[in-house]
N, C-alpha and C. Protein backbone atom coordinates (compact mmCIF):
# COMPACT_ATOMS: atom_id res chain seq x y z
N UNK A 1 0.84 -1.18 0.00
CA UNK A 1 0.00 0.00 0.00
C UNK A 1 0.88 1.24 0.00
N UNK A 2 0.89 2.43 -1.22
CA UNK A 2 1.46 3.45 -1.21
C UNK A 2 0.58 4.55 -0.22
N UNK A 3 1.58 5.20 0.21
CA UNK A 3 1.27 6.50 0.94
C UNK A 3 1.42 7.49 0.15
N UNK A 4 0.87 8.42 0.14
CA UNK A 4 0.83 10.20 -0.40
C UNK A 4 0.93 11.16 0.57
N UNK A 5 2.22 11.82 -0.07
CA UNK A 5 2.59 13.07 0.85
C UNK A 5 3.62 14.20 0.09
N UNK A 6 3.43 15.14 0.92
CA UNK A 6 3.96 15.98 0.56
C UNK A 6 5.01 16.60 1.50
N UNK A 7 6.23 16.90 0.85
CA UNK A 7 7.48 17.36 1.20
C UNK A 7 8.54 18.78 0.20
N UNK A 8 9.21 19.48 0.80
CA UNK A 8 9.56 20.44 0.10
C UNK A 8 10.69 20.05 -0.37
N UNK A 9 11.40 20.23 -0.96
CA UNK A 9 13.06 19.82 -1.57
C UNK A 9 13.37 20.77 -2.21
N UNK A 10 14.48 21.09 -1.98
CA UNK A 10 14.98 22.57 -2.75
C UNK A 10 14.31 23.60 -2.61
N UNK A 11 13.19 23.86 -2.06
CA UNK A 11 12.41 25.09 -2.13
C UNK A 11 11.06 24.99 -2.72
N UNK A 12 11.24 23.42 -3.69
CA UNK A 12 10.05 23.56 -4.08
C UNK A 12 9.17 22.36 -3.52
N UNK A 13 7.82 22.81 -3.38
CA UNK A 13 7.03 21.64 -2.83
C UNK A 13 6.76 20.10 -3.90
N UNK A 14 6.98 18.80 -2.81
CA UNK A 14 6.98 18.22 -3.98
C UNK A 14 5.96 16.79 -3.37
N UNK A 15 4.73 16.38 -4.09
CA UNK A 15 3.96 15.26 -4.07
C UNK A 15 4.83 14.14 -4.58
N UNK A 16 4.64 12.82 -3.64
CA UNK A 16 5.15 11.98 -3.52
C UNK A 16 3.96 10.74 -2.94
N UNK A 17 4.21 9.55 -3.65
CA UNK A 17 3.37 8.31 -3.40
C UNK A 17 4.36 7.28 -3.37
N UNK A 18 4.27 6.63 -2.16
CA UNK A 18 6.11 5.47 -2.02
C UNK A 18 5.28 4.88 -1.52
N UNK A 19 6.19 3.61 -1.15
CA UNK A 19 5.72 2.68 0.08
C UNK A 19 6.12 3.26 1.45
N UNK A 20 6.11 2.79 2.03
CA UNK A 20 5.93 3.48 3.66
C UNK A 20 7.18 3.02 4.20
N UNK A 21 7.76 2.15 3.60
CA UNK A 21 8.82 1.58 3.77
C UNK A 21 10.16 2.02 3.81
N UNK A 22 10.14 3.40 2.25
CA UNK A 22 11.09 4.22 1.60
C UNK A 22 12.04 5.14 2.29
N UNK A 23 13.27 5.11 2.29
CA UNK A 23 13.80 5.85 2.93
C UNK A 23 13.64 7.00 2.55
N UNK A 24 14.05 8.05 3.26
CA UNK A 24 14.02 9.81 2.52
C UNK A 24 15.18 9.64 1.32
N UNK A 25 16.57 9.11 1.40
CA UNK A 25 17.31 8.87 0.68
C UNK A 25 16.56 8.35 -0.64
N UNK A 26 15.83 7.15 -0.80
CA UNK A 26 15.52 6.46 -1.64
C UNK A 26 14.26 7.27 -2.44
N UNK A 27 13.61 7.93 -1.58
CA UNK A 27 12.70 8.72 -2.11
C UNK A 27 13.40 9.86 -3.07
N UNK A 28 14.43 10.25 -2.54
CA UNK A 28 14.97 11.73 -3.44
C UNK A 28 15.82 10.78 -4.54
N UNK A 29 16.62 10.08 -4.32
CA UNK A 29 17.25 9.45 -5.61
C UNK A 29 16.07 8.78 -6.44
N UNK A 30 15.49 7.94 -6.16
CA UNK A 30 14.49 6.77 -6.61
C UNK A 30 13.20 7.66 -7.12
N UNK A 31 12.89 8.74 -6.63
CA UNK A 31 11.25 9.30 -7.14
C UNK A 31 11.38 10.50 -7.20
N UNK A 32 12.45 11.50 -7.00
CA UNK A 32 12.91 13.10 -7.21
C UNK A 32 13.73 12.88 -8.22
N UNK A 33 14.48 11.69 -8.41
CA UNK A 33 15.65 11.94 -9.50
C UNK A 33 16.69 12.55 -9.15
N UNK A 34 16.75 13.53 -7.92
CA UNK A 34 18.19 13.72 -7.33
C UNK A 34 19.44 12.67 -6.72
N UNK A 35 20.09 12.57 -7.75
CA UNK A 35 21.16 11.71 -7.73
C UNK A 35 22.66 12.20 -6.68
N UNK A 36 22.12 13.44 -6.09
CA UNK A 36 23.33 13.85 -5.64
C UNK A 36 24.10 12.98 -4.00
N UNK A 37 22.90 13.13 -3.59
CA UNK A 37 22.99 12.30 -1.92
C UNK A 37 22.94 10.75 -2.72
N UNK A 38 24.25 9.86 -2.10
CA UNK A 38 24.75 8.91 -2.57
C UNK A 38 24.59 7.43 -1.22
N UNK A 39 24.38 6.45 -1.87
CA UNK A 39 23.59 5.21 -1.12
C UNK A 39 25.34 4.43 -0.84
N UNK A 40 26.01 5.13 0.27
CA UNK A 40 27.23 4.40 0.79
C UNK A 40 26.77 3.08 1.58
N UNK A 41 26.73 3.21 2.73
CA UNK A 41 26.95 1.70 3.68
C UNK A 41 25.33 1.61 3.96
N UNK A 42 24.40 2.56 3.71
CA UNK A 42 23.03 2.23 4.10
C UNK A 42 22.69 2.05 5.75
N UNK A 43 23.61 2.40 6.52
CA UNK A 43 23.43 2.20 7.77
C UNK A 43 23.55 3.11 8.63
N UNK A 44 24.00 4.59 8.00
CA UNK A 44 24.13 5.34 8.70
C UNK A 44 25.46 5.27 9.22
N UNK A 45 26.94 5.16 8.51
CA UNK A 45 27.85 5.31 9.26
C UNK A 45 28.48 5.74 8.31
N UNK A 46 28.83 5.99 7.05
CA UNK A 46 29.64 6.54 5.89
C UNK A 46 29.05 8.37 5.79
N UNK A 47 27.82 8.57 6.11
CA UNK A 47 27.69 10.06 5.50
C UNK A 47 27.72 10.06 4.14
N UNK A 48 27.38 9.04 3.33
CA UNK A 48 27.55 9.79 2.01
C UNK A 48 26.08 10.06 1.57
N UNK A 49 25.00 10.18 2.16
CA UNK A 49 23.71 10.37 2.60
C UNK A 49 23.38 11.75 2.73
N UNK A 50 24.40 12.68 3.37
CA UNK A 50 23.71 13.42 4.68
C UNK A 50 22.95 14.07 3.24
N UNK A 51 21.77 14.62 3.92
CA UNK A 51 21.12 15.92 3.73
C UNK A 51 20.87 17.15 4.64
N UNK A 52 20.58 17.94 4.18
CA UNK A 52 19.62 19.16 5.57
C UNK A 52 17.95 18.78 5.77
N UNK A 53 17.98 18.77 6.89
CA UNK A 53 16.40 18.43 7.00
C UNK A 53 16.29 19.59 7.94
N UNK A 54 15.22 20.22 7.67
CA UNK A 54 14.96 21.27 8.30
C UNK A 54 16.42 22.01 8.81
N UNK A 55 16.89 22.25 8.15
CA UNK A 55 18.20 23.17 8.41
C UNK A 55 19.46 21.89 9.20
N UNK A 56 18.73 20.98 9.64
CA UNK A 56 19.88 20.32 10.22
C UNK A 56 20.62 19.04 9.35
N UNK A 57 21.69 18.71 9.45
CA UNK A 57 22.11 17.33 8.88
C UNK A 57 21.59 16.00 9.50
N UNK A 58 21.27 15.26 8.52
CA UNK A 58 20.68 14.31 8.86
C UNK A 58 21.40 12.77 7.67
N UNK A 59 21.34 11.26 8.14
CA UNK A 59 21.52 10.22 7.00
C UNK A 59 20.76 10.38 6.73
N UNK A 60 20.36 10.59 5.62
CA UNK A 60 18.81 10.08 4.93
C UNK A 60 18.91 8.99 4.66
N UNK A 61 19.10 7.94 4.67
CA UNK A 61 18.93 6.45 4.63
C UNK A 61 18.67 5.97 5.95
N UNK A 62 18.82 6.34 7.17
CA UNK A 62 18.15 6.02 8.36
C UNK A 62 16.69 6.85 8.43
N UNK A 63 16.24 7.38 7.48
CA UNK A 63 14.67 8.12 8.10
C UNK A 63 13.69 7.93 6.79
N UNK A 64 12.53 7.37 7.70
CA UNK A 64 11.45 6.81 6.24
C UNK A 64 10.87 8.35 6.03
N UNK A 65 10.56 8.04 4.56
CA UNK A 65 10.75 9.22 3.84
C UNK A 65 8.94 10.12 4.10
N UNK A 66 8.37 9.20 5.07
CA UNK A 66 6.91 9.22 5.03
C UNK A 66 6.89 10.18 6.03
N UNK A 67 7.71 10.17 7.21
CA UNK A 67 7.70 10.54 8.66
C UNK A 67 7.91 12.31 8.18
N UNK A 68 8.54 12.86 7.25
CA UNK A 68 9.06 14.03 6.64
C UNK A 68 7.79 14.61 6.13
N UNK A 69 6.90 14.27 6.40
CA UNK A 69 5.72 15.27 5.69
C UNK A 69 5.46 16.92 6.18
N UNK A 70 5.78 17.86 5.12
CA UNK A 70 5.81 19.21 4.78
C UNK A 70 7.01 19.71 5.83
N UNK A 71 8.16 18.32 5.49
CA UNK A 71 9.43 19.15 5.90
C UNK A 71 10.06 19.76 5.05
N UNK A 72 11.35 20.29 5.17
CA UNK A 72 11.90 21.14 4.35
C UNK A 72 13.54 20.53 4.01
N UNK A 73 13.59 19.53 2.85
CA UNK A 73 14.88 19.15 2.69
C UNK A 73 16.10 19.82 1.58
N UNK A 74 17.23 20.24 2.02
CA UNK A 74 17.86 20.29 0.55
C UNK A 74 19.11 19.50 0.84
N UNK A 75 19.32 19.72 -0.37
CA UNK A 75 20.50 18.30 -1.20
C UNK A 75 21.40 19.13 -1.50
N UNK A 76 22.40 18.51 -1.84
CA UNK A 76 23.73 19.19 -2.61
C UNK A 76 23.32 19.94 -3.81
N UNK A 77 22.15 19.62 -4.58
CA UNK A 77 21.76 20.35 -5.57
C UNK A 77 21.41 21.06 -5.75
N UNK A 78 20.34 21.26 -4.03
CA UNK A 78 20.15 22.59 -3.86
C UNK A 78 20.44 23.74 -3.26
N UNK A 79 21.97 23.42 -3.07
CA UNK A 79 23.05 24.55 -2.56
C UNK A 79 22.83 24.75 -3.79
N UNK A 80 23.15 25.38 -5.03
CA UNK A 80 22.93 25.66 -6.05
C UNK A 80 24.37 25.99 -6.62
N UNK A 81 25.88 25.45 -6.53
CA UNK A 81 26.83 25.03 -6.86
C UNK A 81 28.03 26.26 -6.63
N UNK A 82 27.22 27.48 -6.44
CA UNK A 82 28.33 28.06 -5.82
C UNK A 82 27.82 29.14 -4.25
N UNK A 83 27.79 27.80 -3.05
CA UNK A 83 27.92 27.94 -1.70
C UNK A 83 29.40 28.33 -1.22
N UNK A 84 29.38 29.16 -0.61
CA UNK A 84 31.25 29.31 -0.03
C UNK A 84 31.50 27.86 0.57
N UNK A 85 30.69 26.76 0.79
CA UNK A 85 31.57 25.31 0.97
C UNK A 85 31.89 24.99 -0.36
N UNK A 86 30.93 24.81 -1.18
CA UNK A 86 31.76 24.17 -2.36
C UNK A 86 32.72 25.16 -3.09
N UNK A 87 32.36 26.16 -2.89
CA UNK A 87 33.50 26.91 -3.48
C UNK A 87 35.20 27.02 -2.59
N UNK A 88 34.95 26.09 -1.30
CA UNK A 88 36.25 25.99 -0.58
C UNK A 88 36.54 24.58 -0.95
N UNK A 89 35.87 23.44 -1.38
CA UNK A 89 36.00 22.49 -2.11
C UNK A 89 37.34 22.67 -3.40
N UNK A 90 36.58 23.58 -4.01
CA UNK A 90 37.30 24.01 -4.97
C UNK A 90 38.43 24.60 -4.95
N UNK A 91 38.82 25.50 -3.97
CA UNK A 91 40.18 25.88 -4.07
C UNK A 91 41.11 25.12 -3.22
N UNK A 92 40.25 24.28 -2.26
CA UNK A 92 41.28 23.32 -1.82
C UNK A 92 40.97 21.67 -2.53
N UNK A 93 40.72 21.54 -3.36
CA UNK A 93 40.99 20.21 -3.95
C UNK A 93 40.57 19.36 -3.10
N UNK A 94 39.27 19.74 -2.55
CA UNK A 94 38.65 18.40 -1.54
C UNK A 94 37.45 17.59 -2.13
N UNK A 95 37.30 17.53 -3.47
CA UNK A 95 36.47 16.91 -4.08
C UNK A 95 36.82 15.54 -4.00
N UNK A 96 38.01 14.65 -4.02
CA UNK A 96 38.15 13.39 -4.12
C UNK A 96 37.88 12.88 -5.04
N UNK A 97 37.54 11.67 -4.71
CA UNK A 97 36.92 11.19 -6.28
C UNK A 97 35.29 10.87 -6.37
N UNK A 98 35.27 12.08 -5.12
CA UNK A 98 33.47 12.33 -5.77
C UNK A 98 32.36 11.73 -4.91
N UNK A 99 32.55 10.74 -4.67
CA UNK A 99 31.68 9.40 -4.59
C UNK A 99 30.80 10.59 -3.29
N UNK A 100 31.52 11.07 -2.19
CA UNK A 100 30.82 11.25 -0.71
C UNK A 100 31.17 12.76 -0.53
N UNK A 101 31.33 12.87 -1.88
CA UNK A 101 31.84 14.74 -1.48
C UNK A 101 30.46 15.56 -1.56
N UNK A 102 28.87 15.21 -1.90
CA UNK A 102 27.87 15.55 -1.71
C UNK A 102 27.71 15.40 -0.27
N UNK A 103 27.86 14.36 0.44
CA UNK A 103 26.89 14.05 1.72
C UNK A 103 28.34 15.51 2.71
N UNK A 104 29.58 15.38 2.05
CA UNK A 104 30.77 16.11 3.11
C UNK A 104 30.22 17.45 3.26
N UNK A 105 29.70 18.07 2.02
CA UNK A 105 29.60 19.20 1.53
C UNK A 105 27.93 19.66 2.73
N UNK A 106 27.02 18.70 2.19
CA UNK A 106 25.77 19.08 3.24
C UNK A 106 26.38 19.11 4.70
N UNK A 107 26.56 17.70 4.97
CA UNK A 107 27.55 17.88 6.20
C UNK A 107 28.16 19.34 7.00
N UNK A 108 28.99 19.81 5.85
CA UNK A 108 29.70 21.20 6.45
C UNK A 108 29.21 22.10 6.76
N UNK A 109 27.91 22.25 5.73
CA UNK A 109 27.47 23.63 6.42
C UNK A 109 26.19 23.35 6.85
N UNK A 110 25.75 21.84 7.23
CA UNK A 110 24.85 21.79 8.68
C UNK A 110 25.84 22.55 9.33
N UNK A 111 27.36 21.38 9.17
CA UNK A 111 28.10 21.72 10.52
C UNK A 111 28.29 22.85 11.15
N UNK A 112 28.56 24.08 10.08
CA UNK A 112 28.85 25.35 10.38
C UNK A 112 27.65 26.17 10.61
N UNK A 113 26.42 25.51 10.67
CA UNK A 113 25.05 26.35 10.95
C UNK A 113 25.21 25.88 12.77
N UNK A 114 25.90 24.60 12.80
CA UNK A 114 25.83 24.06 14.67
C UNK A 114 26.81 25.42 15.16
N UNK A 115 27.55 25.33 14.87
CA UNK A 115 28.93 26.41 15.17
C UNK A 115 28.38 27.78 15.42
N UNK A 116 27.66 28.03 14.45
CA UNK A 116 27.22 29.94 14.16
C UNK A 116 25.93 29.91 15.37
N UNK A 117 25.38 29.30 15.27
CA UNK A 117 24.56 28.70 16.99
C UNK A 117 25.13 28.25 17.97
N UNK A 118 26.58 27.91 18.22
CA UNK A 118 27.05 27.83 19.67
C UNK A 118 26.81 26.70 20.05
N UNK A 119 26.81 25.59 19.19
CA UNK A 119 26.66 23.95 19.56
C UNK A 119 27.72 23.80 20.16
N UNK A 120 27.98 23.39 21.12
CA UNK A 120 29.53 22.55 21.52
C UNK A 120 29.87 21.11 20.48
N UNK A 121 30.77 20.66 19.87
CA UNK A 121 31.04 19.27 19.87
C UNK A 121 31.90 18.64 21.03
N UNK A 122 32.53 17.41 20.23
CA UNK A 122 33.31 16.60 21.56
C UNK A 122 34.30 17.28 22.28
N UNK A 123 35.43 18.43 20.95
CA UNK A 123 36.35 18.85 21.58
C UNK A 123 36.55 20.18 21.83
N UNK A 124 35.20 20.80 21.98
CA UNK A 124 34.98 22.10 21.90
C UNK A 124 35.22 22.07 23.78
N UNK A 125 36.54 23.01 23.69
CA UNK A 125 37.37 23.69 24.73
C UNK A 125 35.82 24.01 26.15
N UNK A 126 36.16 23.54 27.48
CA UNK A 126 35.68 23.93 28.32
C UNK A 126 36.04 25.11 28.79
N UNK A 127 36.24 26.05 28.52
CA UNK A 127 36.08 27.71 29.14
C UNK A 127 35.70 27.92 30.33
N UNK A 128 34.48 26.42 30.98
CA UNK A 128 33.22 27.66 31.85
C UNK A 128 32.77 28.89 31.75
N UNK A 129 32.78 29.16 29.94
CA UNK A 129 31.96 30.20 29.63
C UNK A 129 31.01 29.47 28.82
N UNK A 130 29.89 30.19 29.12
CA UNK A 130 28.78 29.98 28.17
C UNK A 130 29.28 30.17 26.94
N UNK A 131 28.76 29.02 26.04
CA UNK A 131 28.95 29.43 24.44
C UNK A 131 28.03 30.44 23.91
N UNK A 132 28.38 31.05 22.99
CA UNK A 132 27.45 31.96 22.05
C UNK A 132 27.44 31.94 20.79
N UNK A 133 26.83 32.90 20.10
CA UNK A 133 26.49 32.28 18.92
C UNK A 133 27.84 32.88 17.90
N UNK A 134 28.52 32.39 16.97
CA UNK A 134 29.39 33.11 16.46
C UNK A 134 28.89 33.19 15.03
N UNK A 135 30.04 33.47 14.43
CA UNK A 135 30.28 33.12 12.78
C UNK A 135 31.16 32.03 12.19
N UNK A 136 31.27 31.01 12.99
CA UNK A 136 31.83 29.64 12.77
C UNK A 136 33.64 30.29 12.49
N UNK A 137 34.41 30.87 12.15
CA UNK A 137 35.70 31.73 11.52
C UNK A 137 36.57 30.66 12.93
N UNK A 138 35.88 30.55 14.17
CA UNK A 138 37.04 30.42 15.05
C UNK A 138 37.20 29.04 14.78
N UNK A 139 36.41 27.97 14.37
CA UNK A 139 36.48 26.96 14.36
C UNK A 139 38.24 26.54 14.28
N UNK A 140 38.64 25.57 15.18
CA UNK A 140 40.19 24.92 14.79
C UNK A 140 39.63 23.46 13.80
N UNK A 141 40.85 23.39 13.34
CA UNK A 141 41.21 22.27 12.64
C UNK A 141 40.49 20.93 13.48
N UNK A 142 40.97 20.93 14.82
CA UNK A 142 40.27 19.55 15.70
C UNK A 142 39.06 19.81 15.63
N UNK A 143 38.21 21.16 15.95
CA UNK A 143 36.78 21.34 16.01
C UNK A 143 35.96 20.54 14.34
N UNK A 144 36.99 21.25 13.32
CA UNK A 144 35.99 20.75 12.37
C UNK A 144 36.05 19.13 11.77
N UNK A 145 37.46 18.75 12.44
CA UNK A 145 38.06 17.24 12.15
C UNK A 145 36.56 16.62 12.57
N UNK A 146 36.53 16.98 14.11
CA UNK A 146 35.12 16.12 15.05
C UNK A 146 33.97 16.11 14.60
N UNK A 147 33.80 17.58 14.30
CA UNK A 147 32.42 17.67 13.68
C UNK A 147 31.78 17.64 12.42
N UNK A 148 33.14 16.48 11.29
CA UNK A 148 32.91 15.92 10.54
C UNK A 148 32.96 14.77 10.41
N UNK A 149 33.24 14.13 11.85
CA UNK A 149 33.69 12.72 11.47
C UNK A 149 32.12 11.84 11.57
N UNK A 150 30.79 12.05 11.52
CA UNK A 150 30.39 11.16 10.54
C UNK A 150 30.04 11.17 9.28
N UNK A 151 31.33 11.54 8.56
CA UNK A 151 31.31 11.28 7.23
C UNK A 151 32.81 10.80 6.77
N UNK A 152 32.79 9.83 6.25
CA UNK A 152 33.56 8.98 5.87
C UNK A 152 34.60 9.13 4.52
N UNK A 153 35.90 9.27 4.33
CA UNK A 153 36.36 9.58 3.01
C UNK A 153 37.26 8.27 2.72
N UNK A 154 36.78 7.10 1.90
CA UNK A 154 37.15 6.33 1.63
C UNK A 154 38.78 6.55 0.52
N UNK A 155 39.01 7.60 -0.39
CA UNK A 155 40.00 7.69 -1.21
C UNK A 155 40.85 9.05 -0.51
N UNK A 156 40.93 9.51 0.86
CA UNK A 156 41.94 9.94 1.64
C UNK A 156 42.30 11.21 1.64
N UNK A 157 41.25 12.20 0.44
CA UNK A 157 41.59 13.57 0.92
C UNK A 157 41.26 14.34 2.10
N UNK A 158 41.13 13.65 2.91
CA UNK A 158 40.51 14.52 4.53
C UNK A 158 41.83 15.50 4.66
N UNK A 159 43.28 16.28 4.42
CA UNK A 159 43.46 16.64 4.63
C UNK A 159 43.39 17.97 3.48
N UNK A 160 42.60 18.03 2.58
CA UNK A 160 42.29 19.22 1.61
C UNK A 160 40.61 19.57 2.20
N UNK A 161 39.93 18.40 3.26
CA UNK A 161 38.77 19.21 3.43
C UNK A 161 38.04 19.64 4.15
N UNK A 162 39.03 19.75 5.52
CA UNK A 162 39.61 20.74 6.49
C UNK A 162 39.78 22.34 6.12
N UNK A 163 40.76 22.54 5.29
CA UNK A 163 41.32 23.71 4.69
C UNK A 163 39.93 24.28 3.89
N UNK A 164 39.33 23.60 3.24
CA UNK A 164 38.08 24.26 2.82
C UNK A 164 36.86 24.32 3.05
N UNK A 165 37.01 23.75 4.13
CA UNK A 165 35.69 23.75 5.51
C UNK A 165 36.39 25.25 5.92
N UNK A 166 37.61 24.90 6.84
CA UNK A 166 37.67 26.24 7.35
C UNK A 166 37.47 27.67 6.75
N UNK A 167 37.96 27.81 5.39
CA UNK A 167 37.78 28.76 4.28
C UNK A 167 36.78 29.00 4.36
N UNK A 168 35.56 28.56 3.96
CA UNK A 168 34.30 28.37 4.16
C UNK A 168 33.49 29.12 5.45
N UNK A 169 34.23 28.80 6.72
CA UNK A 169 33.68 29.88 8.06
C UNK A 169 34.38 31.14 7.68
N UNK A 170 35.46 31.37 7.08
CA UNK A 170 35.60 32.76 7.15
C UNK A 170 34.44 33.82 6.55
């Protein structure tokens, strides 16, 4: 039995009839035709998935695509190709060979939307000051190492996409 619903993607609203079964992943590749968010380990541990769901990063292969009704998702496609992440992609050669540089790219600037809100991660420095909200710029190298590591770079440029993560908060 298909379900009917409706969800936004990119900005635009979009009707959808799946099985109930469907991941959000499988729904945007399989019935949107957005090929950009990529079907790595299916389990939620590679990131080559992530999307923004409602502003936040999320696997989309861990969330049925039914539960998302009149949320608000975008994809790598709908950064619309020149975001200051992918454009730090670009001057630091952190594309790889592709395969998970969509899910890295959503990834980053969830990540840097946690940052500009004052999320702590694992190795975000105890001060005993309250965090606040910044412009992500202070982020270190360890901050953004952590708060990328669920996403996975199987062909080894993690050290070009650092440098254009950080580029990227400036």
């Amino acid at each position: 039995m298909a379900v009917a619903f409706t969800i936004e993607v990119n900005g635009e609203r979009r009707d959808l009839v799946v099985d109930p079964r469907t991941t959000l992943l499988d729904a945007l590749r399989e019935h949107l035709g957005l090929t950009g968010a990529k079907k790595g380990c299916d389990h939620g541990q590679c990131g080559a998935c992530t999307v923004l769901l409602d502003g936040r990063r999320v696997n989309s292969c861990l969330i049925l695509a039914i539960t998302q009704r009149d949320a608000q998702v975008v994809t790598v496609e709908g950064l619309g190709g020149d975001h200051p992440v992918q454009r730090g992609f670009l001057a630091h050669d952190g594309f790889q060979c592709g395969y998970c540089t969509p899910g890295q790219i959503c990834s980053a600037v969830g990540m840097l939307g946690e940052a500009r809100k004052g999320w702590p991660s694992a190795v975000t420095e105890d001060d005993g000051s309250t965090l606040t909200e910044g412009d992500g710029s202070t982020l270190t190298d360890d901050e953004i190492k952590e708060r990328m590591s669920g996403n996975l770079c199987r062909c080894g440029a993690y050290a070009n996409i650092v440098p254009a993560i950080a580029e990227a908060a400036r």
